[in-house]
C-alpha atoms as a PDB file:
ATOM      1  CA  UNK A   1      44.798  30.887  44.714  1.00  0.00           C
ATOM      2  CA  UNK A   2      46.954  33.508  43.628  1.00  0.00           C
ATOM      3  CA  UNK A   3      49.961  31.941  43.481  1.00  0.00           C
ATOM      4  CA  UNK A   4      48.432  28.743  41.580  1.00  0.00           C
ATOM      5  CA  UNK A   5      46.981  31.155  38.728  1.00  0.00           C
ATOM      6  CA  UNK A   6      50.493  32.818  38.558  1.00  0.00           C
ATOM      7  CA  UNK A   7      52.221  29.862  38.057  1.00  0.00           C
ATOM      8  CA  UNK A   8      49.568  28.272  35.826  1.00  0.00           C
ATOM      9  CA  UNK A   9      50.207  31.471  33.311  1.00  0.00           C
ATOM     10  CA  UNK A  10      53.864  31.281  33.985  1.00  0.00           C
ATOM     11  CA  UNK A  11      54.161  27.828  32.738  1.00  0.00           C
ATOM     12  CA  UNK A  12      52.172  28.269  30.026  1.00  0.00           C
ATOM     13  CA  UNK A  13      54.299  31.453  28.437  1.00  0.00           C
ATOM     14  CA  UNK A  14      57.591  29.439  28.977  1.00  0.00           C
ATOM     15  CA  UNK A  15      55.894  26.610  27.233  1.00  0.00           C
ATOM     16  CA  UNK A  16      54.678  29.009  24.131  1.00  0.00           C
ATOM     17  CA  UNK A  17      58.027  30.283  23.889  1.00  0.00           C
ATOM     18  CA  UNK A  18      59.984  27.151  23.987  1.00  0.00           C
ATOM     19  CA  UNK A  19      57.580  25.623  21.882  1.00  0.00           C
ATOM     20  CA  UNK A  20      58.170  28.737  19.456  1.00  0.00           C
ATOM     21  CA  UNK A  21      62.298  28.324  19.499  1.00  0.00           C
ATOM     22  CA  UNK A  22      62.027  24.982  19.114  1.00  0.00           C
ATOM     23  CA  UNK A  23      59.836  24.920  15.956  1.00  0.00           C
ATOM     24  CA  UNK A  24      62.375  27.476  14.416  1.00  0.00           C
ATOM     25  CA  UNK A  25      65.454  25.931  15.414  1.00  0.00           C
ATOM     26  CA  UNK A  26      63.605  22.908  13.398  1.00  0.00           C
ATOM     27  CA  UNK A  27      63.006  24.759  10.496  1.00  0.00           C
ATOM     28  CA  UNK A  28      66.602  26.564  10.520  1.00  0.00           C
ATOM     29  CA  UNK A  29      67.812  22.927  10.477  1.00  0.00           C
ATOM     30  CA  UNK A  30      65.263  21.342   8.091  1.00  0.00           C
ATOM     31  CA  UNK A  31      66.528  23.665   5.354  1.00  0.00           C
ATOM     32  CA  UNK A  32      70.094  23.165   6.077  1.00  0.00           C
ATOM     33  CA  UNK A  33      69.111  19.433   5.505  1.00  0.00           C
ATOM     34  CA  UNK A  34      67.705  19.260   2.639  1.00  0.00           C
ATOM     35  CA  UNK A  35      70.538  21.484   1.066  1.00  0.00           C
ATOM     36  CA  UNK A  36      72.597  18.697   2.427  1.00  0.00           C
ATOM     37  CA  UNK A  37      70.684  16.142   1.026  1.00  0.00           C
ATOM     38  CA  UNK A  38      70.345  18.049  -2.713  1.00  0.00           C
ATOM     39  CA  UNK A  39      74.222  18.670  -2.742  1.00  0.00           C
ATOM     40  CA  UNK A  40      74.936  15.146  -1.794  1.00  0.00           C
ATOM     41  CA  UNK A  41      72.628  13.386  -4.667  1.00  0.00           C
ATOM     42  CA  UNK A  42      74.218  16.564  -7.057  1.00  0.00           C
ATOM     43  CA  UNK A  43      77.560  14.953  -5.968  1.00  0.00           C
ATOM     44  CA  UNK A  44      76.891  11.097  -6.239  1.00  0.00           C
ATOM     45  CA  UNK A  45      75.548  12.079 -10.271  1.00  0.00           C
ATOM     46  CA  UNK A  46      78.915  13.861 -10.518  1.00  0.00           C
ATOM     47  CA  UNK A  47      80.377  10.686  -9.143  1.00  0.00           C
ATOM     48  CA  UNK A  48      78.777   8.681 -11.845  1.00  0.00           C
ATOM     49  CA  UNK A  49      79.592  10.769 -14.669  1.00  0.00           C
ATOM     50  CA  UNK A  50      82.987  10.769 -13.755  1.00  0.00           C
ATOM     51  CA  UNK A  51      83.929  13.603 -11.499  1.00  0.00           C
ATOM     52  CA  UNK A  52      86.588  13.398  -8.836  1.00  0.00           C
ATOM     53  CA  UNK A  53      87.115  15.697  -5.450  1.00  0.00           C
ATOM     54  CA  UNK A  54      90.637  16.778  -5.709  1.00  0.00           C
ATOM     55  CA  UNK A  55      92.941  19.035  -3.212  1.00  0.00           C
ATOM     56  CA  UNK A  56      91.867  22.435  -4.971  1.00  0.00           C
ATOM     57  CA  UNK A  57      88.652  21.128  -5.326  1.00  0.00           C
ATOM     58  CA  UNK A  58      87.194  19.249  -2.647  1.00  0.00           C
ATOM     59  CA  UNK A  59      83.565  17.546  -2.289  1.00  0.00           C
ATOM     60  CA  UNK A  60      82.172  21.032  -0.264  1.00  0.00           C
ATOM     61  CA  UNK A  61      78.679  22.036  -0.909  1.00  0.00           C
ATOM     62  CA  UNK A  62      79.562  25.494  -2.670  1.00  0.00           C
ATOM     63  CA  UNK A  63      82.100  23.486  -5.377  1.00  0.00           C
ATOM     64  CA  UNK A  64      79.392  20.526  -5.863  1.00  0.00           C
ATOM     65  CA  UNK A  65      76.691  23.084  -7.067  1.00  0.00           C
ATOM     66  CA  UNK A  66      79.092  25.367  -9.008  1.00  0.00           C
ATOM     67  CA  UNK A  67      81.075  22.388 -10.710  1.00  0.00           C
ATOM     68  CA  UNK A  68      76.982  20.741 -11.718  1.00  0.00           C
ATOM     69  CA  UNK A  69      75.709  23.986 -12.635  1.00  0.00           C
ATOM     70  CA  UNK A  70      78.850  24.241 -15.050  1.00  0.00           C
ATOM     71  CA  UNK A  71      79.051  21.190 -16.281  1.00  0.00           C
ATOM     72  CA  UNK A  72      75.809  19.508 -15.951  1.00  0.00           C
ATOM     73  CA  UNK A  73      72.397  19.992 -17.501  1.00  0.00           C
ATOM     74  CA  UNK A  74      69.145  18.865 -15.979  1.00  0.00           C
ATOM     75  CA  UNK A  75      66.037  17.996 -18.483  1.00  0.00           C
ATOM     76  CA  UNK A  76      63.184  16.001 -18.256  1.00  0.00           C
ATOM     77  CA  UNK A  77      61.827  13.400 -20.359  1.00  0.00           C
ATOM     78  CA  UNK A  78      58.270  11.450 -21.159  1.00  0.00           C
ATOM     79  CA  UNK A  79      57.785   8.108 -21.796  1.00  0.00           C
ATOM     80  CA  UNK A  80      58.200   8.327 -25.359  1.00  0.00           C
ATOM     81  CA  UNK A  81      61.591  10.273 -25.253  1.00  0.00           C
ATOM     82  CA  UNK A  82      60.431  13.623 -26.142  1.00  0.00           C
ATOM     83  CA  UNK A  83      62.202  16.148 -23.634  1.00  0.00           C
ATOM     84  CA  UNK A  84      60.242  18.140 -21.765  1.00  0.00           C
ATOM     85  CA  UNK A  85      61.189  21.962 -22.598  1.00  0.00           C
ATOM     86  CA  UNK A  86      58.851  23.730 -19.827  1.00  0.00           C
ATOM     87  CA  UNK A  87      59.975  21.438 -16.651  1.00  0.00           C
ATOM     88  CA  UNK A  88      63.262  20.751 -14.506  1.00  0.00           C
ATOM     89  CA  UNK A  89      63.782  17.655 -12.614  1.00  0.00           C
ATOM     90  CA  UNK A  90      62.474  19.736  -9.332  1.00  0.00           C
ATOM     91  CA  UNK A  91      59.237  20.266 -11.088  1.00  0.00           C
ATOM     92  CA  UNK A  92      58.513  17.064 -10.951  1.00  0.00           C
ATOM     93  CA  UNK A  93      55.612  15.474  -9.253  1.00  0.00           C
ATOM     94  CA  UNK A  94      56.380  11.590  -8.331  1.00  0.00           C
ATOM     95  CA  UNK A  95      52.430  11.193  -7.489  1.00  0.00           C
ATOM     96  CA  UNK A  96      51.120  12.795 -10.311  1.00  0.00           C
ATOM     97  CA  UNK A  97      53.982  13.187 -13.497  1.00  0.00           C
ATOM     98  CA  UNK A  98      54.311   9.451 -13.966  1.00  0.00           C
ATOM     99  CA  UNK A  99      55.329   9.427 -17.208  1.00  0.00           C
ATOM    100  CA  UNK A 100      58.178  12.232 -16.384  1.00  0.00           C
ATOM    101  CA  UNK A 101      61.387  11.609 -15.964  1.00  0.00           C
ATOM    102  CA  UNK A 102      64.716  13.038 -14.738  1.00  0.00           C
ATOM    103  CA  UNK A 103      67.727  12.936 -16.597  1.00  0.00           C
ATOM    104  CA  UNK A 104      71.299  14.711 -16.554  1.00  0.00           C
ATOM    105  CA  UNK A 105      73.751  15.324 -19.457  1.00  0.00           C
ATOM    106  CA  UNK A 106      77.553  16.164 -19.290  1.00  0.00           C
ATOM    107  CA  UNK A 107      78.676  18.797 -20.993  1.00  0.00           C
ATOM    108  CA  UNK A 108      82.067  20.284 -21.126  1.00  0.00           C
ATOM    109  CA  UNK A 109      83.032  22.429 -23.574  1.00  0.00           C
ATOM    110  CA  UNK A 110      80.322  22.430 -25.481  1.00  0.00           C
ATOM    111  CA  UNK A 111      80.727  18.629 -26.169  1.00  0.00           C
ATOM    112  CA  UNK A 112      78.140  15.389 -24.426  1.00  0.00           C
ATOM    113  CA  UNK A 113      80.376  13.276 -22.167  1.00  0.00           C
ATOM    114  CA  UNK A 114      77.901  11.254 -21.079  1.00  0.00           C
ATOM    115  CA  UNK A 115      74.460  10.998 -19.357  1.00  0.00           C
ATOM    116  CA  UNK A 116      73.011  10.189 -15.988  1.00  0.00           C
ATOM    117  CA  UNK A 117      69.606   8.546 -14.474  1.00  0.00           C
ATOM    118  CA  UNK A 118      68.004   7.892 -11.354  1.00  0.00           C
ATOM    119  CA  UNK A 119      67.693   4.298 -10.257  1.00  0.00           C
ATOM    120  CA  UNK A 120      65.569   3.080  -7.015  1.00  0.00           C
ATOM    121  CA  UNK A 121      65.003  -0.505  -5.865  1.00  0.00           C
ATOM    122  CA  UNK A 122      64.164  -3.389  -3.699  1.00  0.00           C
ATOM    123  CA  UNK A 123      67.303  -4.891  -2.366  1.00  0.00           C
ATOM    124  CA  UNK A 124      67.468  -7.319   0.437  1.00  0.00           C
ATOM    125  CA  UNK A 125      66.018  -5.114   3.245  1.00  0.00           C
ATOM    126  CA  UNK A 126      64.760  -2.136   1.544  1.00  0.00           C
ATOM    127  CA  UNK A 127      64.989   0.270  -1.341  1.00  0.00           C
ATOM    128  CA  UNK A 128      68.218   0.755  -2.754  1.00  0.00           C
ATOM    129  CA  UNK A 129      68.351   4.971  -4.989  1.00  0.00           C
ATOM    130  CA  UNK A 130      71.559   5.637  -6.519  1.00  0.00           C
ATOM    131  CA  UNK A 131      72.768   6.689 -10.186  1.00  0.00           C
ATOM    132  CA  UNK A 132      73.819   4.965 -13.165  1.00  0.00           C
ATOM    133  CA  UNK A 133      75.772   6.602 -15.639  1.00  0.00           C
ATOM    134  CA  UNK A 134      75.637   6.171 -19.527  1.00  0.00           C
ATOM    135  CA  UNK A 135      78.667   7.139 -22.469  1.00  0.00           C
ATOM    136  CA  UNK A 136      77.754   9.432 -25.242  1.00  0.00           C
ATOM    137  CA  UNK A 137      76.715   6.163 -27.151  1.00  0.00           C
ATOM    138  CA  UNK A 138      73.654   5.658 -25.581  1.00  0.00           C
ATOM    139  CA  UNK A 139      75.005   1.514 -24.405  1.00  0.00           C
ATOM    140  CA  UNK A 140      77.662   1.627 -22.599  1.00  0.00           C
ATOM    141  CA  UNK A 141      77.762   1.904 -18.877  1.00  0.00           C
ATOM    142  CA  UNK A 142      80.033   5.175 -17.559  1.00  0.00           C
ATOM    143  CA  UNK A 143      79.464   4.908 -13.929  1.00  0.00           C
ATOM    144  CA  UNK A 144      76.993   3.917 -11.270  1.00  0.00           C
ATOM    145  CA  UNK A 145      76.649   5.091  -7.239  1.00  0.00           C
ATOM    146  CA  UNK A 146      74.643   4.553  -4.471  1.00  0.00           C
ATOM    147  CA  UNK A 147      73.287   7.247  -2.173  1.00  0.00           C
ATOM    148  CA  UNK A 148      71.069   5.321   0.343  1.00  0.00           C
ATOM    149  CA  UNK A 149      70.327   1.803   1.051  1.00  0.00           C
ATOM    150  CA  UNK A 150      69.957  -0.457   3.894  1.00  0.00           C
ATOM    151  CA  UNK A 151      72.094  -3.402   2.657  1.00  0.00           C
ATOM    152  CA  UNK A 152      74.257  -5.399   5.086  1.00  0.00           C
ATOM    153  CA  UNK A 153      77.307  -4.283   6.116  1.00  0.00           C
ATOM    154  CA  UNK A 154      80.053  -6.352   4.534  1.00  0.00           C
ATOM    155  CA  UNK A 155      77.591  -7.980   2.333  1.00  0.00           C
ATOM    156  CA  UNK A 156      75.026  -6.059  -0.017  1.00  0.00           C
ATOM    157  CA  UNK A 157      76.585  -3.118   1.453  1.00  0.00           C
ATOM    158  CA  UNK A 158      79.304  -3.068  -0.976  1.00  0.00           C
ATOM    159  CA  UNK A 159      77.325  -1.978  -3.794  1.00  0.00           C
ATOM    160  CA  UNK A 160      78.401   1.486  -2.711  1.00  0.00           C
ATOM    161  CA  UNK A 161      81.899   0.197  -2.896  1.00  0.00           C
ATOM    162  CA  UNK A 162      84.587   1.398  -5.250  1.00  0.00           C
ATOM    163  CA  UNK A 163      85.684  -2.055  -6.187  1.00  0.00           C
ATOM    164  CA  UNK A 164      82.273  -2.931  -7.069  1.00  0.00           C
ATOM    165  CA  UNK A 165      81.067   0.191  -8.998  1.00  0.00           C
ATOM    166  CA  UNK A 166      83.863  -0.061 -11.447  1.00  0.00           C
ATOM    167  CA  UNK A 167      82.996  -3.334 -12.508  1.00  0.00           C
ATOM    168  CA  UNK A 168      80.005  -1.457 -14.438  1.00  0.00           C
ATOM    169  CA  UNK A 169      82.358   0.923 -16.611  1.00  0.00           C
ATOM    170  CA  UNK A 170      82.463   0.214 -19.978  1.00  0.00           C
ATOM    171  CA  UNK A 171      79.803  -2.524 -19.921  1.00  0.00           C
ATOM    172  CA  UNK A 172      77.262  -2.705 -22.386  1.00  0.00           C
ATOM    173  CA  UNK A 173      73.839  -2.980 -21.666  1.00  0.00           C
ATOM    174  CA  UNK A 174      72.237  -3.123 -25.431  1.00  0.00           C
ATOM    175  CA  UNK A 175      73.572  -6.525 -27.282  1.00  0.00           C
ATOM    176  CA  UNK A 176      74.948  -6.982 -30.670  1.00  0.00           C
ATOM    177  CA  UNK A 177      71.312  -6.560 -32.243  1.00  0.00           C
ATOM    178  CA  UNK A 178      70.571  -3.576 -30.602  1.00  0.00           C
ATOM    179  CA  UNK A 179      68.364  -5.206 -27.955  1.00  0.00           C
ATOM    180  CA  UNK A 180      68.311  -3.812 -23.940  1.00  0.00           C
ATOM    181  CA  UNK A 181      69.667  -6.638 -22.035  1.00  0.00           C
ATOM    182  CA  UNK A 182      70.651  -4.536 -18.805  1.00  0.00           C
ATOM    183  CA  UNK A 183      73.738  -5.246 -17.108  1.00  0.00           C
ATOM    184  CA  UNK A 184      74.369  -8.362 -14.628  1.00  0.00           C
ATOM    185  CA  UNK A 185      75.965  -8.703 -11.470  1.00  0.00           C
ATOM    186  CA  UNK A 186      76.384 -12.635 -11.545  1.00  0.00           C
ATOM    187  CA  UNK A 187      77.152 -14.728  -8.762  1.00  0.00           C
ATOM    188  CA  UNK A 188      81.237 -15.366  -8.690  1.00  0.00           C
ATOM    189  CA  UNK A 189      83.713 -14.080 -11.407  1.00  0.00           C
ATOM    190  CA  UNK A 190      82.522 -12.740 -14.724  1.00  0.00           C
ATOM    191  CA  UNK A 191      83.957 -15.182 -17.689  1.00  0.00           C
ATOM    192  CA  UNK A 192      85.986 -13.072 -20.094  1.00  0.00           C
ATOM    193  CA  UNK A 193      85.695 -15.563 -23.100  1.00  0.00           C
ATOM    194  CA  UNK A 194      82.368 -15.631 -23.257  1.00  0.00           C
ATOM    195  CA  UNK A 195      79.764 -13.284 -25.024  1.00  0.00           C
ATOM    196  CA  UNK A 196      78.307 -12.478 -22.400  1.00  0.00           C
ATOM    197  CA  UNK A 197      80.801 -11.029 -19.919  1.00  0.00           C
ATOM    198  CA  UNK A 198      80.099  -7.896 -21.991  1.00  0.00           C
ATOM    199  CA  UNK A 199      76.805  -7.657 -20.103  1.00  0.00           C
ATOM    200  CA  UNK A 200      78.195  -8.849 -16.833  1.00  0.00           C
ATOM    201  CA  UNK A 201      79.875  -7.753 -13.491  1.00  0.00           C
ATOM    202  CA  UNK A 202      81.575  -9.714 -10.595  1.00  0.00           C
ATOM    203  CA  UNK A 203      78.554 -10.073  -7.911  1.00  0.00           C
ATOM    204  CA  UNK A 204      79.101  -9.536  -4.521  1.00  0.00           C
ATOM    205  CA  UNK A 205      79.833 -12.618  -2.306  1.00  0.00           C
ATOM    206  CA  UNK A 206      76.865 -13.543   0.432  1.00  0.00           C
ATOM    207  CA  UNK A 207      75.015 -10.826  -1.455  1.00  0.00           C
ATOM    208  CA  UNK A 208      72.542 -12.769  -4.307  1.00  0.00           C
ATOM    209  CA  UNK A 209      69.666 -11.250  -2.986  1.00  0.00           C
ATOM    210  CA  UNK A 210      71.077  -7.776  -2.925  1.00  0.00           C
ATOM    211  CA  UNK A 211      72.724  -8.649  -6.784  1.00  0.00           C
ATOM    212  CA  UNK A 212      69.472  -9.763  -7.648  1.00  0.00           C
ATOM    213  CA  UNK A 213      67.286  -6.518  -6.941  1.00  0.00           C
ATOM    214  CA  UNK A 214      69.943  -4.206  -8.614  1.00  0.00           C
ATOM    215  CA  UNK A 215      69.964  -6.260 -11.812  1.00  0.00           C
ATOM    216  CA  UNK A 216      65.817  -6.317 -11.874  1.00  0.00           C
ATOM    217  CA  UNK A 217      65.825  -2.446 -11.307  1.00  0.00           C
ATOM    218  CA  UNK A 218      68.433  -1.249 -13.199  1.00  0.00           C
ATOM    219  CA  UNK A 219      67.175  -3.482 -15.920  1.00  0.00           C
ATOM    220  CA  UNK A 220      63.949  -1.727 -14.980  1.00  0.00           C
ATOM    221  CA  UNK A 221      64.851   1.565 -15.165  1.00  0.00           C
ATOM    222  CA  UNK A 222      66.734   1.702 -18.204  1.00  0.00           C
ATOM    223  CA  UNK A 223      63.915   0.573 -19.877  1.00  0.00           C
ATOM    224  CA  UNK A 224      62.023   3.201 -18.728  1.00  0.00           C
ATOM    225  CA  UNK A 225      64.423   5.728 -20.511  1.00  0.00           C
ATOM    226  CA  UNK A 226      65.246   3.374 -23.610  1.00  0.00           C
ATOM    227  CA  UNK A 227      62.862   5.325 -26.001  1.00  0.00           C
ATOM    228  CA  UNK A 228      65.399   8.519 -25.675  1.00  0.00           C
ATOM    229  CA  UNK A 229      68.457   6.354 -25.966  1.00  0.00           C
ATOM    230  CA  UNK A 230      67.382   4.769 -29.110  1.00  0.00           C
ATOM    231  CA  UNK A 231      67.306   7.959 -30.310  1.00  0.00           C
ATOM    232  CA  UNK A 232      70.717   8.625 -28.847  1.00  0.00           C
ATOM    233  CA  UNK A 233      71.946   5.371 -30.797  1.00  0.00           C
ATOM    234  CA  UNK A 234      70.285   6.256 -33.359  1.00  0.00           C
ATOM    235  CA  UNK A 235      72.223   9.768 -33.710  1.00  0.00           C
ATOM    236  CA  UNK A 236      75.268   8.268 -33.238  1.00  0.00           C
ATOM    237  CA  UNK A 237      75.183   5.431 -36.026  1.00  0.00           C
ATOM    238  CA  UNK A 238      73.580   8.294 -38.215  1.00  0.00           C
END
């Protein structure tokens, strides 16, 4: 009887204290994740505004968040374009700010090189979060990235692509009469005489499902920040 009741408590205080190192370990490594995950969205909206690793400066945590912090700045927007003066992007509350918004500026030297938003999606097999990029003119495409999607390999997959995300710069996704048209990736090559390759991009073969969702939600989301870049356009023709 003896020895059952010692065992019985010494299982049960190794137990406790495995249990214990094991939920710390967790949480040691939970916060080392999410810095992960923050420096690597803080990198793909570098990405879209035009920032490039480079041998003295290479894609490391530490340089991502001193090269945003220096040259990016984070605000948040309503639905009516008014910025936000009393909340940051981490402030906000996806279940209960719904008519908040993130959005990131470029700034060097004291001068706007261009803007960046979140975009989310349904793709072909799941939601598809990455950035798109915008010039200092409020309609033309600077950049776009992906972050995290479950697209095919080979297939809707290459939407995180270099080939692919260049066919975006310099595309304009407001027509000639100031309208938001969005930006389409079209099935085959992109026609260069007509008036609407300015609103187009070479799709991604085997992919129209994949092409399909980005266009919707990109269309989507600009929308959703249109009433601050009419201002932008605004500002610029003014």
């Amino acid at each position: 009887m003896h020895d059952n009741r010692y065992t019985i408590i010494f299982t049960t205080l190794i137990t406790m204290v495995l249990a214990f190192v094991l939920s710390s370990v967790y949480s040691s490594l939970e916060e080392i994740t999410e810095a992960n995950v923050r420096a690597d969205i803080k990198k793909n909206i570098l990405t879209s505004l035009g920032f490039k690793p480079s041998e003295e400066m290479p894609w490391s945590r530490e340089n991502v968040e001193a090269i945003f912090n220096e040259s990016v700045q984070s605000f948040v927007i309503d639905d009516l374009g008014k910025i936000i003066n009393d909340k940051l992007p981490e402030d906000i509350d996806p279940k209960l700010n719904v008519n908040l918004f993130p959005l990131y500026r470029k700034v060097v030297d004291g001068k706007i090189e261009g803007y960046a938003i979140p975009i989310s999606g349904k793709g072909l097999w799941g939601t598809m979060y990455g950035y798109f990029s915008i010039e200092p003119d409020g309609a033309t495409a600077k950049g776009i990235t992906f972050y995290k999607h479950i697209e095919t390999p080979g297939l809707g997959a290459e939407v995180d692509k270099p080939w692919f995300q260049q066919n975006y710069v310099g595309k304009k996704f407001i027509d000639k009469n100031g309208q938001l048209v969005g930006i389409q990736a079209i099935k085959g090559k992109v026609d260069d005489s007509s008036s609407e390759s300015y609103h187009q991009v070479d799709g991604i073969s085997g992919a129209t499902m994949t092409s399909k969702g980005l266009n919707n939600f990109l269309l989507k989301d600009l929308r959703t920040y249109n009433s601050y870049f009419e201002q932008v356009r605004r500002e610029n023709k003014g």
